[in-house]
Protein backbone atom coordinates (compact mmCIF):
# COMPACT_ATOMS: atom_id res chain seq x y z
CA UNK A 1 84.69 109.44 86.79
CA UNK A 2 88.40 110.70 86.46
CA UNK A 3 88.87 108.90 83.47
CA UNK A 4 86.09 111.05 81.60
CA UNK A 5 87.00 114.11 83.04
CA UNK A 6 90.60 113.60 81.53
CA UNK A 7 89.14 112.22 78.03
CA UNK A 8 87.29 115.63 77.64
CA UNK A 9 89.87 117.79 78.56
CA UNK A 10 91.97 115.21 75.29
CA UNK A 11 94.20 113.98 77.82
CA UNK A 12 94.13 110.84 76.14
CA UNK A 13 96.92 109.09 78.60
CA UNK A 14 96.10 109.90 81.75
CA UNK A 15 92.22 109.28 80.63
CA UNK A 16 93.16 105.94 79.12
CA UNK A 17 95.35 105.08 82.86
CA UNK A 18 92.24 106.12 85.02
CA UNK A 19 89.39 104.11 82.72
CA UNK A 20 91.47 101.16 82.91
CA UNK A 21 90.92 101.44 86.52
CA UNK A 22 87.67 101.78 86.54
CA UNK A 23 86.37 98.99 84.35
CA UNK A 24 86.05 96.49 86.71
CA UNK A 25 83.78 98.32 88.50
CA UNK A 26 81.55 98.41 85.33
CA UNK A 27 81.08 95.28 85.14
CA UNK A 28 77.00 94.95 86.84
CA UNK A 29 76.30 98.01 84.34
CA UNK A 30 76.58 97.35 80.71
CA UNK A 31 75.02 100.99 79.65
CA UNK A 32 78.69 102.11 81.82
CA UNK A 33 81.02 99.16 80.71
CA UNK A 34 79.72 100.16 76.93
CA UNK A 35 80.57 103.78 77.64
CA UNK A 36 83.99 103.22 79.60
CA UNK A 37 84.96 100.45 76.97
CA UNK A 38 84.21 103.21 73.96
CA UNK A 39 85.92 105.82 75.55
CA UNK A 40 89.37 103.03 76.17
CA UNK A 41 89.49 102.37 72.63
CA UNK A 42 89.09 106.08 71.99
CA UNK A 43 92.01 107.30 74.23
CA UNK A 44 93.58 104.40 73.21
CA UNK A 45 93.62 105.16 68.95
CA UNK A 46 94.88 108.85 70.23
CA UNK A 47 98.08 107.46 72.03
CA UNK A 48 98.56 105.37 69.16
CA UNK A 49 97.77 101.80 71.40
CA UNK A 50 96.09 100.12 68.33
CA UNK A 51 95.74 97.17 69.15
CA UNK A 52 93.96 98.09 72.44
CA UNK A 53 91.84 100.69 70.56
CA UNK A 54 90.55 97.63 68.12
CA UNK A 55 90.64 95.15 70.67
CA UNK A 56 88.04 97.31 73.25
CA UNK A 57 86.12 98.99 70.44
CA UNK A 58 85.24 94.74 69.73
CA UNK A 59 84.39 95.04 73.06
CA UNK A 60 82.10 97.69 72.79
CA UNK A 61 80.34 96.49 69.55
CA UNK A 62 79.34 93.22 71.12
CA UNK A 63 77.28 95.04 73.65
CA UNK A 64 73.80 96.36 72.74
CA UNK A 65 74.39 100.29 73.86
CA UNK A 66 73.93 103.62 72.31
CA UNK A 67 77.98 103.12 71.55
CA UNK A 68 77.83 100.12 69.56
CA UNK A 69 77.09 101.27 66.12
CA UNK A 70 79.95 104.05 66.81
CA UNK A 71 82.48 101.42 67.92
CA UNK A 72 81.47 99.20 65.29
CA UNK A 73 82.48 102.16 62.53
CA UNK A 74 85.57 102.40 64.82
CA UNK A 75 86.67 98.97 63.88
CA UNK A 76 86.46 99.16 60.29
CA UNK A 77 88.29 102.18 60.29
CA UNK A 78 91.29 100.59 62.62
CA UNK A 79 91.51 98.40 60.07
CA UNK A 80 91.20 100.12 57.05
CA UNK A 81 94.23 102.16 58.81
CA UNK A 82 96.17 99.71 60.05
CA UNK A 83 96.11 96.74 58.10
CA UNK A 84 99.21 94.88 59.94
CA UNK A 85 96.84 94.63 63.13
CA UNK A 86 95.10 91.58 63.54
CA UNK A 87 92.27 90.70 65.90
């Protein structure tokens, strides 16, 4: 995955770009459409895309994955930050 490769090397644009791409193609895996979803709202906070960030870390939580209590702390702390952004 491009995407990934570009997340851990904290290019968060390019990273965010290549996952959007690719989650289609997650969608008969949940274990990788919780990951690739976690990892968009990730690269998403860093380029400052907040409403994206909250809107896939939502995403994330609702699935049952080793990302959801993560993306679930991710959410309260969106909003905690950025009170003006609504669901």
């Amino acid at each position: 995955m491009i995407g990934k490769q570009y997340f851990k090397q904290h290019m968060y644009g390019p990273a965010e770009n290549e996952l959007r791409k690719t989650l289609p193609l997650a969608e008969g895996n949940q274990d990788l459409k919780a990951e690739v979803l976690f990892l968009l709202g990730f690269a998403n906070y860093k380029i400052e895309n907040i409403k994206d960030a909250l809107r896939f870390n939502q995403q994330c939580a609702a699935i049952a994955s080793r990302f959801r209590a993560q993306a679930a702390k991710n959410i309260t702390v969106i909003k905690n930050q950025y009170r003006a952004v609504r669901q």
